[in-house]
PDB file of N, CA and C in Angstrom:
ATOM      1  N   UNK A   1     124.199 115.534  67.547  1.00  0.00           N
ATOM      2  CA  UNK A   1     123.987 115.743  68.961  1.00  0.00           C
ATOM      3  C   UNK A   1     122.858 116.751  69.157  1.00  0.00           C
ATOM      4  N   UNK A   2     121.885 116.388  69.840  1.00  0.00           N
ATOM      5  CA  UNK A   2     121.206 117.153  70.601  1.00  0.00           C
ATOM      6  C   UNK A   2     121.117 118.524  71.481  1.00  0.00           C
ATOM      7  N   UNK A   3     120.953 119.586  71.622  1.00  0.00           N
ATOM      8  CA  UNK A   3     121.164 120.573  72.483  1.00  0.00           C
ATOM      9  C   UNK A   3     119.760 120.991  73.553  1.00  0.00           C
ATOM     10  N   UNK A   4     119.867 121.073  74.525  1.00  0.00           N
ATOM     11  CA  UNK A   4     118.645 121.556  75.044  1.00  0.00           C
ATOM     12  C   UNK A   4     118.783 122.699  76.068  1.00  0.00           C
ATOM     13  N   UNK A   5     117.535 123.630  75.857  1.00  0.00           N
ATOM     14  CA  UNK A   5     117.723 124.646  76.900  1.00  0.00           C
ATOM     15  C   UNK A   5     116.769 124.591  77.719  1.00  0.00           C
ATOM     16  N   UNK A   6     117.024 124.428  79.154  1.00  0.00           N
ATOM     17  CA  UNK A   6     116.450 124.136  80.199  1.00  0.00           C
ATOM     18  C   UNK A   6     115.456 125.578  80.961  1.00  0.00           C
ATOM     19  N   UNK A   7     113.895 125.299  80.792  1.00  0.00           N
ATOM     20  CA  UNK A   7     113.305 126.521  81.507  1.00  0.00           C
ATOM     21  C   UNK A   7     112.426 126.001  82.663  1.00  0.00           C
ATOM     22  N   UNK A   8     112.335 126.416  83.533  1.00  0.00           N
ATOM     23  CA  UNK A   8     111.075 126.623  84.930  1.00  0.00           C
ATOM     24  C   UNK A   8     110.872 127.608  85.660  1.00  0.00           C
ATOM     25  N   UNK A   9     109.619 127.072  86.273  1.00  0.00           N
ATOM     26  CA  UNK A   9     109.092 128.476  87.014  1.00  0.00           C
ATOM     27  C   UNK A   9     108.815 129.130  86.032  1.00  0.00           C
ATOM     28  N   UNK A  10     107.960 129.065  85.261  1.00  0.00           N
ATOM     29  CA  UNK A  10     107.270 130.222  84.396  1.00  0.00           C
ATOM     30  C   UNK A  10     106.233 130.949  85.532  1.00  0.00           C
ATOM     31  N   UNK A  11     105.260 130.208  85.940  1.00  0.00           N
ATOM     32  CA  UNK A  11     104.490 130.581  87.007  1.00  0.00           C
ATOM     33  C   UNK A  11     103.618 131.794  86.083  1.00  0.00           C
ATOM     34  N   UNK A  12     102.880 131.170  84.670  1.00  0.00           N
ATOM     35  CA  UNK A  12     101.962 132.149  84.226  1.00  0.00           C
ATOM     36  C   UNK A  12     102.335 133.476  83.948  1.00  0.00           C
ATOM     37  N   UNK A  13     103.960 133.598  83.223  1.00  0.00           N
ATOM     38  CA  UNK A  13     104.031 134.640  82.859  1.00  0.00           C
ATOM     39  C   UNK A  13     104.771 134.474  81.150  1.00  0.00           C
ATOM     40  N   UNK A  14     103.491 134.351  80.990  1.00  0.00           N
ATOM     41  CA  UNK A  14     103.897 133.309  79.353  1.00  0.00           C
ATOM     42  C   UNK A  14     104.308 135.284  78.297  1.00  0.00           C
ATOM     43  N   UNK A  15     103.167 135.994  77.944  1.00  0.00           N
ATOM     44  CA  UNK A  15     104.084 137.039  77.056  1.00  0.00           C
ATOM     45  C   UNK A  15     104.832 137.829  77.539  1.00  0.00           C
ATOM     46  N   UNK A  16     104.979 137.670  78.787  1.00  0.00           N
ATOM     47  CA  UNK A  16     105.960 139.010  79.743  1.00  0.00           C
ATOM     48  C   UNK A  16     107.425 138.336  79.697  1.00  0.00           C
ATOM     49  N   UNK A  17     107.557 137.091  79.898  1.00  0.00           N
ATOM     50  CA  UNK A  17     108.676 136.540  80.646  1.00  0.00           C
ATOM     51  C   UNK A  17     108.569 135.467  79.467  1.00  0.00           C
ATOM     52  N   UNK A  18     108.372 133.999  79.277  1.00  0.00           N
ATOM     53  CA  UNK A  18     108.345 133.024  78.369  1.00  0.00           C
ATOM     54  C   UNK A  18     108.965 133.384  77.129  1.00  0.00           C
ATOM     55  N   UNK A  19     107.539 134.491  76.785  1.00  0.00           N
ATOM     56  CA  UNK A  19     108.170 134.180  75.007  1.00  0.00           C
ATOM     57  C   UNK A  19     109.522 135.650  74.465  1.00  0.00           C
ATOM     58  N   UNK A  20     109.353 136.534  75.855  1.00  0.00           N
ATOM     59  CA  UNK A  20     110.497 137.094  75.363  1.00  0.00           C
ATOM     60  C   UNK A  20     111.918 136.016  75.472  1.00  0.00           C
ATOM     61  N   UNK A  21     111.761 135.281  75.965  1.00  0.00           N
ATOM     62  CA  UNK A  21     113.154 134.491  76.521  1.00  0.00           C
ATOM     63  C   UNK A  21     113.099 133.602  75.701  1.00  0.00           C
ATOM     64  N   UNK A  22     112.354 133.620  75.202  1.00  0.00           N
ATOM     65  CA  UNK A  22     112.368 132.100  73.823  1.00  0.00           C
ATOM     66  C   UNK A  22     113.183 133.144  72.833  1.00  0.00           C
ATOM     67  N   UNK A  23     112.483 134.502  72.153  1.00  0.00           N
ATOM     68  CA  UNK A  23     112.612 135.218  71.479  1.00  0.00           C
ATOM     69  C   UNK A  23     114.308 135.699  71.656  1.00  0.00           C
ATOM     70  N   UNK A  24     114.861 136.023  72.804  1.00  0.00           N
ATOM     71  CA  UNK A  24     116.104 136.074  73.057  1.00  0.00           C
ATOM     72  C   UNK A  24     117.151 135.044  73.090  1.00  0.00           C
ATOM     73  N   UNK A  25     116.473 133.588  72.755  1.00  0.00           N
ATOM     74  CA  UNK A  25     117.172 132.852  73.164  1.00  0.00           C
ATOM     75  C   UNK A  25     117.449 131.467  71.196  1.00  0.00           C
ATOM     76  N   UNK A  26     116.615 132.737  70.482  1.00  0.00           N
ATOM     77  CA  UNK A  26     117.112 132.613  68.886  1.00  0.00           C
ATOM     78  C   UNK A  26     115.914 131.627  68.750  1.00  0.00           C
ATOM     79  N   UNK A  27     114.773 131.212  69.572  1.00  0.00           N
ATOM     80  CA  UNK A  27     113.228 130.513  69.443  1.00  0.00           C
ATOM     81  C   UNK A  27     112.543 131.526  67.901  1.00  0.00           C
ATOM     82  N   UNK A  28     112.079 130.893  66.872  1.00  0.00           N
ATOM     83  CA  UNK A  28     111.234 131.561  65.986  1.00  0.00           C
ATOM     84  C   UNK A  28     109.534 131.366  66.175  1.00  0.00           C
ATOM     85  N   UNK A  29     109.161 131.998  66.139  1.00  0.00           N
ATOM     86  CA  UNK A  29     107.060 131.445  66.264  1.00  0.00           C
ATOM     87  C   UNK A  29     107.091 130.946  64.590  1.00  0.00           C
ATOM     88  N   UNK A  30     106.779 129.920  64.903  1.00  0.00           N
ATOM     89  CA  UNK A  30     105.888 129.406  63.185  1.00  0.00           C
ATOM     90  C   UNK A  30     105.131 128.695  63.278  1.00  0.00           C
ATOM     91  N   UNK A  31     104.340 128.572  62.536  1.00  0.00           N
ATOM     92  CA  UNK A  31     102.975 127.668  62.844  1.00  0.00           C
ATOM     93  C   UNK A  31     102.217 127.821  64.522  1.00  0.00           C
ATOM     94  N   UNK A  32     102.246 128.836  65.117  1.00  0.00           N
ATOM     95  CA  UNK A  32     101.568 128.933  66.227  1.00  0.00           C
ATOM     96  C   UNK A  32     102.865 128.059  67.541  1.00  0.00           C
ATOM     97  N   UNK A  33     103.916 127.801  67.113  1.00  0.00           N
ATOM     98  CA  UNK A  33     104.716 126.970  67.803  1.00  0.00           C
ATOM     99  C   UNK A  33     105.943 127.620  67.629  1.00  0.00           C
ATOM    100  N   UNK A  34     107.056 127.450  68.884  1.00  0.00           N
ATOM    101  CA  UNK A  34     108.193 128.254  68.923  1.00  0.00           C
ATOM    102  C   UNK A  34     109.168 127.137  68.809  1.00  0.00           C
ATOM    103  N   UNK A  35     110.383 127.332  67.730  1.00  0.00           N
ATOM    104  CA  UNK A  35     111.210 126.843  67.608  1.00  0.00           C
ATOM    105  C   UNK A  35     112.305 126.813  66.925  1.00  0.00           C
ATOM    106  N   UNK A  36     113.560 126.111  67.355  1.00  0.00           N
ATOM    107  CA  UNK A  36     114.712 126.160  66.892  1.00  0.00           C
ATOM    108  C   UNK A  36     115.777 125.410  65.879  1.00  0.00           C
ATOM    109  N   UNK A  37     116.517 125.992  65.323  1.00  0.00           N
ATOM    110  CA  UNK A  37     117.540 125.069  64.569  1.00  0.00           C
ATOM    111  C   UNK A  37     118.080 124.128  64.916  1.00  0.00           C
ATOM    112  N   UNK A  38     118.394 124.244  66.106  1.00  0.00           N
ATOM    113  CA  UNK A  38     119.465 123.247  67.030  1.00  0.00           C
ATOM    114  C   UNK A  38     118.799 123.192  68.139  1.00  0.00           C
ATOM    115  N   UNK A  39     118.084 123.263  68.539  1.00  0.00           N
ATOM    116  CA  UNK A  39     117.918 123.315  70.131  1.00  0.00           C
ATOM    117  C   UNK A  39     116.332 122.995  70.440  1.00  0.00           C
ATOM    118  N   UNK A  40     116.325 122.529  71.159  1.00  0.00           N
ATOM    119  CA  UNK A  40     115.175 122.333  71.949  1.00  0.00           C
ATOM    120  C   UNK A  40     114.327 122.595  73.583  1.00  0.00           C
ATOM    121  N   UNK A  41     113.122 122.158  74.028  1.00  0.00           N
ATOM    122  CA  UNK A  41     113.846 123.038  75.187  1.00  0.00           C
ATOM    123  C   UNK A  41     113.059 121.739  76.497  1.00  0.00           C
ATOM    124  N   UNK A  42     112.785 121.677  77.415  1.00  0.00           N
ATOM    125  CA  UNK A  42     112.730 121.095  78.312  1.00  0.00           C
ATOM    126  C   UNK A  42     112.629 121.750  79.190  1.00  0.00           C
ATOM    127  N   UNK A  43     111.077 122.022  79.510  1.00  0.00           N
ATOM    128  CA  UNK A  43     109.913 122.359  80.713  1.00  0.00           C
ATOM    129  C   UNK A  43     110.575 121.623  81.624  1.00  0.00           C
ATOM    130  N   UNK A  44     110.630 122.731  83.290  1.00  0.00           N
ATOM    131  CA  UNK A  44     110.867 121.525  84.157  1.00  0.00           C
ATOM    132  C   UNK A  44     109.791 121.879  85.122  1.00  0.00           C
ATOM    133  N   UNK A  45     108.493 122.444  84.882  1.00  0.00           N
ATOM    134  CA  UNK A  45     107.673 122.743  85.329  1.00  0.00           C
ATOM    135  C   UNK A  45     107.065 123.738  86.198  1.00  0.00           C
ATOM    136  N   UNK A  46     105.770 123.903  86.922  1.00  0.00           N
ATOM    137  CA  UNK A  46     105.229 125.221  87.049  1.00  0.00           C
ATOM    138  C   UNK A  46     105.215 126.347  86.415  1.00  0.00           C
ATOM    139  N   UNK A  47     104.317 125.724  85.398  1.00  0.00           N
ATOM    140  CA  UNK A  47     103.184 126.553  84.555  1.00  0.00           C
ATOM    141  C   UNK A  47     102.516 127.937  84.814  1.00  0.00           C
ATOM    142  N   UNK A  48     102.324 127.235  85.985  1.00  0.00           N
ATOM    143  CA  UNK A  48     100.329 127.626  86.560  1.00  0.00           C
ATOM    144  C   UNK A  48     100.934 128.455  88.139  1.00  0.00           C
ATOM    145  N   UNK A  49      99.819 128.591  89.081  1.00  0.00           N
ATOM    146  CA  UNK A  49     100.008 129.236  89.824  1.00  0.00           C
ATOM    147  C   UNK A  49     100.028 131.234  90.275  1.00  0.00           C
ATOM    148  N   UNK A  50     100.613 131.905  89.380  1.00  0.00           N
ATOM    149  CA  UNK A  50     100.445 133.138  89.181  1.00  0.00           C
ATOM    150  C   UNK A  50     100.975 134.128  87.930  1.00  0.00           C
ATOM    151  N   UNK A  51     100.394 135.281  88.058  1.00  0.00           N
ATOM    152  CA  UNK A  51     100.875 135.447  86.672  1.00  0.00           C
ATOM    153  C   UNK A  51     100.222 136.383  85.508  1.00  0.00           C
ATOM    154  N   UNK A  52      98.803 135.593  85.762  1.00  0.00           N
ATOM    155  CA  UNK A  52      97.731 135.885  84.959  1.00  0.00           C
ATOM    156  C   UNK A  52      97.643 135.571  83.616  1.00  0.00           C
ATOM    157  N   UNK A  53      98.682 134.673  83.606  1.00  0.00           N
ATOM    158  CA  UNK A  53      98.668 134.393  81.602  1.00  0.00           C
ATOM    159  C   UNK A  53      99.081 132.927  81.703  1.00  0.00           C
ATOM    160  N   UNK A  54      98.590 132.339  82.856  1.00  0.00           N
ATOM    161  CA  UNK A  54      98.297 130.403  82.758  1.00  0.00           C
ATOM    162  C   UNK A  54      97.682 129.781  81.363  1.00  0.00           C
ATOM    163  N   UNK A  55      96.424 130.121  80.786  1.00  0.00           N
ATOM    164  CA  UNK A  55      96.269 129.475  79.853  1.00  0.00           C
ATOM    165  C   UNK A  55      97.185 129.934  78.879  1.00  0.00           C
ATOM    166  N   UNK A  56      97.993 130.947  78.256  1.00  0.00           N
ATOM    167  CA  UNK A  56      98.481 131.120  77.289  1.00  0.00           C
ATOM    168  C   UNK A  56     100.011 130.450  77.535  1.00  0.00           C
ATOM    169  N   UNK A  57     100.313 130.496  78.176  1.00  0.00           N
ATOM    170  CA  UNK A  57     101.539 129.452  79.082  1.00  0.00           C
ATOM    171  C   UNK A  57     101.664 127.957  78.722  1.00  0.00           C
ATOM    172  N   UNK A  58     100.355 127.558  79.303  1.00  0.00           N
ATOM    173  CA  UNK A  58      99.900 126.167  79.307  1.00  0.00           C
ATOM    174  C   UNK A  58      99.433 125.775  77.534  1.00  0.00           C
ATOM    175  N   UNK A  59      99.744 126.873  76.851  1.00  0.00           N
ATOM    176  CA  UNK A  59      99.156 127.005  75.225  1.00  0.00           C
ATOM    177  C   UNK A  59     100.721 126.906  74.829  1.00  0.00           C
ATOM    178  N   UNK A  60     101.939 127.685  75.179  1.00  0.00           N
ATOM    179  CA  UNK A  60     103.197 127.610  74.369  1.00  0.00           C
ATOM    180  C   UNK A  60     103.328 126.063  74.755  1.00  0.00           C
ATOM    181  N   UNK A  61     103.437 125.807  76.146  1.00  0.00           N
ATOM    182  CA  UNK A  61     104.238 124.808  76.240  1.00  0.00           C
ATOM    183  C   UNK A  61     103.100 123.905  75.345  1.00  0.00           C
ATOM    184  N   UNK A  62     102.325 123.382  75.308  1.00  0.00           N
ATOM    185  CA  UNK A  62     101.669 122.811  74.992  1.00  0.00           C
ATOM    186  C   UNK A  62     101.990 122.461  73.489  1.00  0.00           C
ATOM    187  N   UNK A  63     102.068 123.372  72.683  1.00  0.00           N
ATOM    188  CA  UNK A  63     102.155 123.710  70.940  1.00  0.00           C
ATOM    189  C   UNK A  63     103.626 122.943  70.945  1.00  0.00           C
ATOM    190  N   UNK A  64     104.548 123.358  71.862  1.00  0.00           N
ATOM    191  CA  UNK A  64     106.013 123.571  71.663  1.00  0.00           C
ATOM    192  C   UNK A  64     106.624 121.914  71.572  1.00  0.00           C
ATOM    193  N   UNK A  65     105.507 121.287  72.512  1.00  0.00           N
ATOM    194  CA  UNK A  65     105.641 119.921  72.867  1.00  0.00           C
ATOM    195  C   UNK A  65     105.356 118.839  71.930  1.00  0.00           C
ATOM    196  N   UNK A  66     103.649 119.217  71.726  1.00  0.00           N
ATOM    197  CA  UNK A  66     103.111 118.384  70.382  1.00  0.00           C
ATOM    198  C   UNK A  66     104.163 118.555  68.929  1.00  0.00           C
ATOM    199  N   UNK A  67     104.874 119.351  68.512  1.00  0.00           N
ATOM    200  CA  UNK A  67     105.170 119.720  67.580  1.00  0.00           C
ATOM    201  C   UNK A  67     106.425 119.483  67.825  1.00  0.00           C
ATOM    202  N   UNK A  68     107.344 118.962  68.631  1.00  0.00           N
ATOM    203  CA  UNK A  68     108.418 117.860  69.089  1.00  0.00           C
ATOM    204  C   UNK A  68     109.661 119.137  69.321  1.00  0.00           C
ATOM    205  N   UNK A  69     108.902 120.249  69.855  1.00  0.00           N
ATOM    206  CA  UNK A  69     110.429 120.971  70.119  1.00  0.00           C
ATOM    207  C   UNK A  69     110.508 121.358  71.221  1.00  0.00           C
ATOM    208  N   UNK A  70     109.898 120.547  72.289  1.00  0.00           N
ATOM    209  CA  UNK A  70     110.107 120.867  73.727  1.00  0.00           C
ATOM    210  C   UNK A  70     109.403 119.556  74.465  1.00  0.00           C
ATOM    211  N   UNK A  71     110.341 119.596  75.435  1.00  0.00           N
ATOM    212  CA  UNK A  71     109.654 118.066  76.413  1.00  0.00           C
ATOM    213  C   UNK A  71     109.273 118.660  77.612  1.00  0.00           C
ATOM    214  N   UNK A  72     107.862 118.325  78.429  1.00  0.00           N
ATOM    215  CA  UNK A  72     108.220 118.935  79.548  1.00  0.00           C
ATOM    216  C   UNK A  72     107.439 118.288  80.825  1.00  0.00           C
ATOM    217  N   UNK A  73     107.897 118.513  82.164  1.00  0.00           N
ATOM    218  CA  UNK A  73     107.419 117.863  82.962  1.00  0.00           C
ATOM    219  C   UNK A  73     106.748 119.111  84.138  1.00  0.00           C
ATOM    220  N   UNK A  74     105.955 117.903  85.050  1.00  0.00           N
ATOM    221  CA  UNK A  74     105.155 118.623  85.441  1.00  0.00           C
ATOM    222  C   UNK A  74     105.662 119.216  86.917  1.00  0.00           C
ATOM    223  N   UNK A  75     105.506 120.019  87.472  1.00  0.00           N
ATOM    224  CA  UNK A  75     105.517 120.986  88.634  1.00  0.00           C
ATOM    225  C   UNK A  75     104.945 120.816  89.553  1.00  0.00           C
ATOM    226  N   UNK A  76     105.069 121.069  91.208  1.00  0.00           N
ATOM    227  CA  UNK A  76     104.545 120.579  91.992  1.00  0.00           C
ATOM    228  C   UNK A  76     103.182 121.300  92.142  1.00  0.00           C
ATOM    229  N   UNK A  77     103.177 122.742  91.656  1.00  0.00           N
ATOM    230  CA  UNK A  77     101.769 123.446  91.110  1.00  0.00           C
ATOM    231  C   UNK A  77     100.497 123.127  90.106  1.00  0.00           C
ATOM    232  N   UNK A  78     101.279 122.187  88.972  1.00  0.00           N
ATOM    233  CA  UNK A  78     100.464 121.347  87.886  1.00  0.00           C
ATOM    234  C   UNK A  78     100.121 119.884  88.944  1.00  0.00           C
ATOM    235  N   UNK A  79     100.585 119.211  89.676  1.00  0.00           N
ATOM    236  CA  UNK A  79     100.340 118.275  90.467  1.00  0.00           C
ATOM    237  C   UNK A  79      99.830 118.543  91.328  1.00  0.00           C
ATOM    238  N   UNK A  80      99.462 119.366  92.110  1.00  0.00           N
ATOM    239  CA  UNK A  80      98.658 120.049  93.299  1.00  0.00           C
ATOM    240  C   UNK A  80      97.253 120.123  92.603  1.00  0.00           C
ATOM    241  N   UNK A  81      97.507 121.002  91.357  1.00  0.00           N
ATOM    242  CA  UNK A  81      95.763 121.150  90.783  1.00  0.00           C
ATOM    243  C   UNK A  81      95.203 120.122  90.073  1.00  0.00           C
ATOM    244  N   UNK A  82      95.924 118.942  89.628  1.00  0.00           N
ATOM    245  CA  UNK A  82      95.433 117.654  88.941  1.00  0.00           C
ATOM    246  C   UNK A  82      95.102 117.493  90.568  1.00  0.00           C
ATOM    247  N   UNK A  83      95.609 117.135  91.803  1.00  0.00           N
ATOM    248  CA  UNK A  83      95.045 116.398  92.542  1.00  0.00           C
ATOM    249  C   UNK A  83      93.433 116.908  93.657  1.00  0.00           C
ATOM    250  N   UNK A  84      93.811 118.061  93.152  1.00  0.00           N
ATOM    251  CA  UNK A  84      92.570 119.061  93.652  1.00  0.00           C
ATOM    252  C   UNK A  84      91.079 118.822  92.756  1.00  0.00           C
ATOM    253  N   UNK A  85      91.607 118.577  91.591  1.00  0.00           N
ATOM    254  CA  UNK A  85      90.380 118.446  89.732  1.00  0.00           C
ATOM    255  C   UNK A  85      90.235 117.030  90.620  1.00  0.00           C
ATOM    256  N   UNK A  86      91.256 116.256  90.194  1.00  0.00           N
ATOM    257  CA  UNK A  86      90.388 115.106  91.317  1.00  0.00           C
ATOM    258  C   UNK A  86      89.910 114.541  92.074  1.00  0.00           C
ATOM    259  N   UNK A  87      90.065 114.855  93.431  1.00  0.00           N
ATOM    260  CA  UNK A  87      89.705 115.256  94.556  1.00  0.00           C
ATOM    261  C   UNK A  87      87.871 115.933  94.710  1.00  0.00           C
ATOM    262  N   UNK A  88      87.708 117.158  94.340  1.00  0.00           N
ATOM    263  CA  UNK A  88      86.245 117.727  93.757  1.00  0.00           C
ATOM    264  C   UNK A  88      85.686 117.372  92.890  1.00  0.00           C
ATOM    265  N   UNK A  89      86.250 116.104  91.885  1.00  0.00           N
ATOM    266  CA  UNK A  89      85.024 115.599  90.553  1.00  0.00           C
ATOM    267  C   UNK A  89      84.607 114.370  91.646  1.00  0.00           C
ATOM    268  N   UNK A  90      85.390 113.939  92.749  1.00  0.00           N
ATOM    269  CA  UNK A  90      84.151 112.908  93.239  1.00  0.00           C
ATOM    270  C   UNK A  90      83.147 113.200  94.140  1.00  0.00           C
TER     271      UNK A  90
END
């Protein structure tokens, strides 16, 4: 069986808030990627927005995902700025 621990609303506060709560929550860093024995975790989005540490945010989840120990979806803040990037590239 599967276990998953459910996070959102990071809102760009990836070393203040994120990775202590990974770190408290028995997450190891290896290979540039955080992860667990049993558990996995599942982004439920907003990344981005405030914070001041969006790209390093958008870097855990990112690592955590490719490397199959976190699934995650996107936020109405990650969907606001995809539709804004597209919106101004035409």
């Amino acid at each position: 069986m599967q276990y998953y621990d459910i996070i959102g609303d990071v809102h760009g506060h990836a070393a203040t808030k994120l990775e202590n709560l990974l770190v408290k929550m028995d997450y190891k860093l290896v290979n540039d990627t955080y992860q667990h024995e049993t558990r996995k975790v599942i982004f439920v989005g907003d990344y981005i927005d405030r914070g001041g540490e969006e790209v390093k945010t958008i870097h855990i989840v990112r690592n955590m995902v490719k490397s199959g120990n976190a699934l995650a979806i996107m936020g109405n803040h990650e969907v606001q700025c995809h539709l804004l990037r597209n919106i101004e590239s035409r």
